[in-house]
C-alpha atoms as a PDB file:
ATOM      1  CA  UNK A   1       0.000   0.000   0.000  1.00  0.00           C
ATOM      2  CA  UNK A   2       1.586   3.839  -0.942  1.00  0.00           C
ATOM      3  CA  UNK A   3       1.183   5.950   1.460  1.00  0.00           C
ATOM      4  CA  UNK A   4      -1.077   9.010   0.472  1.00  0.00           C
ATOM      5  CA  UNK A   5       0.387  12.545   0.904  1.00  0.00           C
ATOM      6  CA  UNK A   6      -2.262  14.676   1.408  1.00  0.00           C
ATOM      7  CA  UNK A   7      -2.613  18.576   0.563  1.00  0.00           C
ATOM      8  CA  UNK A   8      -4.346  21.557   1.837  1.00  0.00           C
ATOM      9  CA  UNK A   9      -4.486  24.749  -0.412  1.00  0.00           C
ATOM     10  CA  UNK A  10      -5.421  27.320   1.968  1.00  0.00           C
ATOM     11  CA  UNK A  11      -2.935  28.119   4.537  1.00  0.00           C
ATOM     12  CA  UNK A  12      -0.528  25.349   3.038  1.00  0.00           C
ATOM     13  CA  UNK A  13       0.354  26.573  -0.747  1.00  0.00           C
ATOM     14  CA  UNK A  14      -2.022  29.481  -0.995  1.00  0.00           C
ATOM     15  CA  UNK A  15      -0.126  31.171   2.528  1.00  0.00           C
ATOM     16  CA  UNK A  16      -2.545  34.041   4.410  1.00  0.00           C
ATOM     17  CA  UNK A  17       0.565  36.159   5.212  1.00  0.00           C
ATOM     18  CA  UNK A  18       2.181  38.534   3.292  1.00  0.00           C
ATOM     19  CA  UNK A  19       4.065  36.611   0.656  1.00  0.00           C
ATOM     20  CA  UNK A  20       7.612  36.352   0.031  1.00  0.00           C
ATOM     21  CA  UNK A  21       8.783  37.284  -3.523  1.00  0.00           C
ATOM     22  CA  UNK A  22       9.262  33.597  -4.701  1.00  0.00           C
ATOM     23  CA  UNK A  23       5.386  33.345  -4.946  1.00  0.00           C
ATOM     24  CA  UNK A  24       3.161  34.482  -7.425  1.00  0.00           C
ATOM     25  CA  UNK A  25       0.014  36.341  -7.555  1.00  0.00           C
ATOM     26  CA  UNK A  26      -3.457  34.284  -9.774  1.00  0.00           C
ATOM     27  CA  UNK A  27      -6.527  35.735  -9.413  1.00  0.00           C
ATOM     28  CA  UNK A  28      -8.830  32.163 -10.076  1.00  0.00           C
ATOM     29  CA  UNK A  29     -12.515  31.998 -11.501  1.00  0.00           C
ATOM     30  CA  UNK A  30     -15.252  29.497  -9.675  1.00  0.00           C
ATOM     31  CA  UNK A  31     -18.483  30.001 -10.833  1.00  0.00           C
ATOM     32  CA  UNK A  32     -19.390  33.404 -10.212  1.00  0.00           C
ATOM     33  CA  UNK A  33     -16.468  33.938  -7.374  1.00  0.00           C
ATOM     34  CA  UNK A  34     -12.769  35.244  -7.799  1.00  0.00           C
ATOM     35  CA  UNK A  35     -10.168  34.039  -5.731  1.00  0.00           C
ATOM     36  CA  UNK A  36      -6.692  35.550  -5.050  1.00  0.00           C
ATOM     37  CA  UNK A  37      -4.070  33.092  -4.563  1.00  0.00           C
ATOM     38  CA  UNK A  38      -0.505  33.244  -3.885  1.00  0.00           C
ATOM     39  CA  UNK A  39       1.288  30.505  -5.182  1.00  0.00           C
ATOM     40  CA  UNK A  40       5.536  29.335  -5.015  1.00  0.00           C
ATOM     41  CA  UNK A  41       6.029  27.846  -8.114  1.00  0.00           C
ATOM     42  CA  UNK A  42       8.694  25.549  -6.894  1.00  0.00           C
ATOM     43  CA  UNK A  43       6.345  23.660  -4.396  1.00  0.00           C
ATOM     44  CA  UNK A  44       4.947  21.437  -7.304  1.00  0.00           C
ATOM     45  CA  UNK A  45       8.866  20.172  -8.046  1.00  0.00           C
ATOM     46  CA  UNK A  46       9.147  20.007  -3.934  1.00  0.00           C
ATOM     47  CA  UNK A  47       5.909  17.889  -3.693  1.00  0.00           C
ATOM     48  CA  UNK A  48       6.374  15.223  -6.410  1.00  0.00           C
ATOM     49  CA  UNK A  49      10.311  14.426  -5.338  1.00  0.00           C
ATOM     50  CA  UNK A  50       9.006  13.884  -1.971  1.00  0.00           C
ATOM     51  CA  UNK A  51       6.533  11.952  -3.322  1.00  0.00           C
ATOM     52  CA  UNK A  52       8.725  10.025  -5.846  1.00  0.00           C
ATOM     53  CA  UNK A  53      11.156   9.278  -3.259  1.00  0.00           C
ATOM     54  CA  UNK A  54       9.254   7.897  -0.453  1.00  0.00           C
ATOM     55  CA  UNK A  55       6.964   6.279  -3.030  1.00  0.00           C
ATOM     56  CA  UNK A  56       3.683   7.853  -2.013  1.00  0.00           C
ATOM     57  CA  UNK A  57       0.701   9.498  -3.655  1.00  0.00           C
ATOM     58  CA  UNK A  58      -0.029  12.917  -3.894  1.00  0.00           C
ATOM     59  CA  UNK A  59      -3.735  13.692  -3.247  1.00  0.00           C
ATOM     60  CA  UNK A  60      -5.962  17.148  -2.495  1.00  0.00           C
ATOM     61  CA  UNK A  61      -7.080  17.094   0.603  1.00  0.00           C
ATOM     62  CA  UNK A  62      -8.632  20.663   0.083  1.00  0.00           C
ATOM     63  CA  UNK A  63     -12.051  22.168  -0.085  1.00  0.00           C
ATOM     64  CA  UNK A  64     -10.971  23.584  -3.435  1.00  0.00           C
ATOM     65  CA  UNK A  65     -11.597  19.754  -4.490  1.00  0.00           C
ATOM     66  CA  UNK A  66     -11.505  19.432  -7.946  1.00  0.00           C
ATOM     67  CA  UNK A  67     -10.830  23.465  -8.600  1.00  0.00           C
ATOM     68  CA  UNK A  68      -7.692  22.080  -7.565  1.00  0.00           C
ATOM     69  CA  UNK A  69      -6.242  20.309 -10.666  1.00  0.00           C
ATOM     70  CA  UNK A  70      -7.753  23.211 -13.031  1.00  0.00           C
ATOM     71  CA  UNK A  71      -6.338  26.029 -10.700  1.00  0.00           C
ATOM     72  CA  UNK A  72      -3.318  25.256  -8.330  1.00  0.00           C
ATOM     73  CA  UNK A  73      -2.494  22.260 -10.355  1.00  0.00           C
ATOM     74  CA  UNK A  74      -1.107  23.864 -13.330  1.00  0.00           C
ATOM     75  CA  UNK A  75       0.366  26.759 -11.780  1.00  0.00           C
ATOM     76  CA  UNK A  76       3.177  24.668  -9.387  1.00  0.00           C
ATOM     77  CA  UNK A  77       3.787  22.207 -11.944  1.00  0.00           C
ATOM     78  CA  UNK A  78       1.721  19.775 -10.670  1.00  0.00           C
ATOM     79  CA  UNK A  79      -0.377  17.254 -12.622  1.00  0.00           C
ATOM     80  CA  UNK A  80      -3.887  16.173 -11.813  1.00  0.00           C
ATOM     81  CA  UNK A  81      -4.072  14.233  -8.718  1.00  0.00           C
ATOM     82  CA  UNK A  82      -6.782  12.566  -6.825  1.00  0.00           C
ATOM     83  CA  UNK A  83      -9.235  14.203  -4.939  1.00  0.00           C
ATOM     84  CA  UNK A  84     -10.803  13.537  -1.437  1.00  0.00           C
ATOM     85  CA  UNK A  85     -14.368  15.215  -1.512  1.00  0.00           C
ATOM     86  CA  UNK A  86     -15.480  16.810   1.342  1.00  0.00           C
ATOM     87  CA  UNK A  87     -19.435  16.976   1.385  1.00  0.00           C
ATOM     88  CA  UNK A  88     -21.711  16.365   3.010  1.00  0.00           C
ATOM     89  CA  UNK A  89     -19.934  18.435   5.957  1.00  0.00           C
ATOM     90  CA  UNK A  90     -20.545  16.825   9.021  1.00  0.00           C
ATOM     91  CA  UNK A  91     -20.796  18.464  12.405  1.00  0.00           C
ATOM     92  CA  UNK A  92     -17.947  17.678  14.738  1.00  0.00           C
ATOM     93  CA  UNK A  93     -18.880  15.326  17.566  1.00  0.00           C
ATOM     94  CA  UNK A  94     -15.377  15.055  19.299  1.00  0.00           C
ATOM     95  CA  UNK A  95     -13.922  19.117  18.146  1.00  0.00           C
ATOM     96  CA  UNK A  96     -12.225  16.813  14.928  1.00  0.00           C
ATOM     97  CA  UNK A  97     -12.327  19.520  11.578  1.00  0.00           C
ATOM     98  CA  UNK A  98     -15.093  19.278   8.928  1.00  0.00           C
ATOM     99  CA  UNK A  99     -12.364  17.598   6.968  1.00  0.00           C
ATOM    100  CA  UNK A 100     -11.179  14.608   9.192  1.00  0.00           C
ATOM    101  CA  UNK A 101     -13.917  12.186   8.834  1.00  0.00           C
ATOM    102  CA  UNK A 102     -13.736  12.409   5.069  1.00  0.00           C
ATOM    103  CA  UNK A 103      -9.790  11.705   5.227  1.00  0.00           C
ATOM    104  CA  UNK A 104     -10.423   9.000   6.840  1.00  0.00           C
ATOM    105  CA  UNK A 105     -12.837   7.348   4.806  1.00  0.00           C
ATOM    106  CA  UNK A 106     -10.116   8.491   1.590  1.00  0.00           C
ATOM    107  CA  UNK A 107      -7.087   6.851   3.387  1.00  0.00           C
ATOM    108  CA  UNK A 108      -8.855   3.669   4.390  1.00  0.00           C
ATOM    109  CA  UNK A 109      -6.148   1.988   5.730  1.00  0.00           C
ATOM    110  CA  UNK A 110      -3.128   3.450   3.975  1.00  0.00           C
ATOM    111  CA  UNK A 111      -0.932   5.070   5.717  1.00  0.00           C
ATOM    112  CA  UNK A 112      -0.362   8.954   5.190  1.00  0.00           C
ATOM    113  CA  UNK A 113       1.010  11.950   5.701  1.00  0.00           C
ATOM    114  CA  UNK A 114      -1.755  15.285   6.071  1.00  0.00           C
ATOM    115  CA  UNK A 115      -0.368  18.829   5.449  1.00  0.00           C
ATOM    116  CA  UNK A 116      -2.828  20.904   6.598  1.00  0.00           C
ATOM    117  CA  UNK A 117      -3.423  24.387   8.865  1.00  0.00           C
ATOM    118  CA  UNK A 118      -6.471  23.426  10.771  1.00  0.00           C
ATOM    119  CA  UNK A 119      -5.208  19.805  11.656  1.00  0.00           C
ATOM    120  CA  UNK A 120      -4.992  19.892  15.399  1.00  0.00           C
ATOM    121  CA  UNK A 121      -4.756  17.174  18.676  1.00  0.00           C
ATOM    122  CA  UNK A 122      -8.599  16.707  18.221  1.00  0.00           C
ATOM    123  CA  UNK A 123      -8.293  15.464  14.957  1.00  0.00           C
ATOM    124  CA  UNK A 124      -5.581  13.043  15.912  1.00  0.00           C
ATOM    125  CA  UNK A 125      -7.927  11.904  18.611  1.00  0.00           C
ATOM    126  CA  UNK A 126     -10.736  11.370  16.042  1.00  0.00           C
ATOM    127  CA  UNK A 127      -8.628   9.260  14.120  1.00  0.00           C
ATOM    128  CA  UNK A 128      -6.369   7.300  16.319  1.00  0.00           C
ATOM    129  CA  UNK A 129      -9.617   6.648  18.503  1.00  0.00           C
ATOM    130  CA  UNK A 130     -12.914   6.829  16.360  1.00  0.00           C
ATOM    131  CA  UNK A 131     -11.541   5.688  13.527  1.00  0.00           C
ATOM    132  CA  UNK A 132      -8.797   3.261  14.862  1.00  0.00           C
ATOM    133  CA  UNK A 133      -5.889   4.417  12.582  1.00  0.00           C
ATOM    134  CA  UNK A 134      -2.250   4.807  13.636  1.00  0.00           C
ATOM    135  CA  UNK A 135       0.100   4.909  10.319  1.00  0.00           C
ATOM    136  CA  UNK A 136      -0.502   8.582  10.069  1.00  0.00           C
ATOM    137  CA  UNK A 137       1.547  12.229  10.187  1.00  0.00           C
ATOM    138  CA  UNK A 138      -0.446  15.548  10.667  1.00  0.00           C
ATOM    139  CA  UNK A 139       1.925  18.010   9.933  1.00  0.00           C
ATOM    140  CA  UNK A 140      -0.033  21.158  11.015  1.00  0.00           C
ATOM    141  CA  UNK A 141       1.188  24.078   8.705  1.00  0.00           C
ATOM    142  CA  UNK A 142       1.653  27.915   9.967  1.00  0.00           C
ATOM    143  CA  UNK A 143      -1.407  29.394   7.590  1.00  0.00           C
ATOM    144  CA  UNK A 144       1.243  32.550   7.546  1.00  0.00           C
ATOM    145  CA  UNK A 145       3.988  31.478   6.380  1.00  0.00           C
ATOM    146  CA  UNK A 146       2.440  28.012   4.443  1.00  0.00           C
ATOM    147  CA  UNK A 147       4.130  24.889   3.396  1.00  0.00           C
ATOM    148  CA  UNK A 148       8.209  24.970   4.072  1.00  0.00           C
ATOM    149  CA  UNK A 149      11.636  22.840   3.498  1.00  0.00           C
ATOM    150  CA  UNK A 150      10.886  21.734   7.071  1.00  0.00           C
ATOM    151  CA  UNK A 151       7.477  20.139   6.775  1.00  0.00           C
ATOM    152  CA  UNK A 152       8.573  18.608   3.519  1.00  0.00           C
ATOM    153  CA  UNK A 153      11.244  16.898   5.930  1.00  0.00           C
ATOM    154  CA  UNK A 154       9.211  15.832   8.142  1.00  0.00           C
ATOM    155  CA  UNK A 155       7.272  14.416   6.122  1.00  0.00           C
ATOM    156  CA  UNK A 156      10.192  12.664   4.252  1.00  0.00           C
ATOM    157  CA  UNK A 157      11.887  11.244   8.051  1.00  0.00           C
ATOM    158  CA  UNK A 158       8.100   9.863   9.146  1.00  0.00           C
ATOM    159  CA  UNK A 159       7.603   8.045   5.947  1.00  0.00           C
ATOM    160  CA  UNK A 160      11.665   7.043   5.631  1.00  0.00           C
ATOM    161  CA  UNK A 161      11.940   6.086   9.391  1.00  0.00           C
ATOM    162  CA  UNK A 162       8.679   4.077   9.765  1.00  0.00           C
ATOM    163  CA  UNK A 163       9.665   2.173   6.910  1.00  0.00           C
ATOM    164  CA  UNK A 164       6.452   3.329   4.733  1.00  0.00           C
ATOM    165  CA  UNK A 165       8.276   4.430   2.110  1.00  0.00           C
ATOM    166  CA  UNK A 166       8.675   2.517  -0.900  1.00  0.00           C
ATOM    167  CA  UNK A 167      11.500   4.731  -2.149  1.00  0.00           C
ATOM    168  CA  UNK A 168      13.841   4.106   0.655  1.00  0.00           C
END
């Protein structure tokens, strides 16, 4: 089984703070709503070594969904990749995010890694205990400053060290 790395936009590649000049301004077009979005070109290349050398799966883990591949996709040199969808939204019964429950239904029982901003010791509760899972990494992401060399290597040392990577 490949692990799964999972991937927020918001917060993660699309960072709330003021941007450093190695990102890029898009202004993005769903439905009737435009978007701003700062993206770092080089997180695409950053993303699919990690995932090429620990053998895992890139998938969005986002509520842009499928907006996703057409949008952020393109613009970090991504391609597609798999999407987790995220409705119905459930209401939290244990503080978990609206996210959580549909991660774990995704990730089954592969293992993975989640970058995310709102992940959070609740949501590690949810699914260690509710959910019964344990071959899992939420790397919770500073919605400043967004996805850095240091999560990617965490990431990388979880999935090298606990021998679920396939690349190793």
């Amino acid at each position: 089984m490949r692990p799964l790395l999972l991937l927020d936009v918001d917060g993660v590649l699309n960072p709330m703070g003021r941007p450093t000049p190695d990102f890029r301004r898009y202004r993005c077009t769903i439905g009737a709503e435009v978007y701003t979005v700062h993206l770092n070109p080089r997180h695409g290349r950053r993303l699919l070594d990690l995932a090429i050398t620990t053998g895992s799966e890139l998938v969005w883990a986002t509520t842009w969904e499928h907006h996703a591949n057409e949008w952020i996709a393109p613009r970090i040199g991504l391609p597609a990749l798999p999407v987790i969808t995220m409705g119905p939204v459930v209401s939290s019964e244990h503080g978990e995010m609206f996210k959580t429950p549909h991660v774990a239904a995704y990730a089954g029982r592969r293992p993975f890694v989640w970058f995310d901003d709102q992940v959070w010791a609740e949501d590690e509760e949810y699914l260690r205990v509710r959910q019964g899972l344990s071959d899992f990494l939420l790397v919770h992401v500073d919605p400043v400053r967004g996805l850095t060399s240091r999560h990617l290597g965490m990431a990388h040392e979880w999935l090298t060290l606990t021998g679920f990577s396939q690349g190793s």
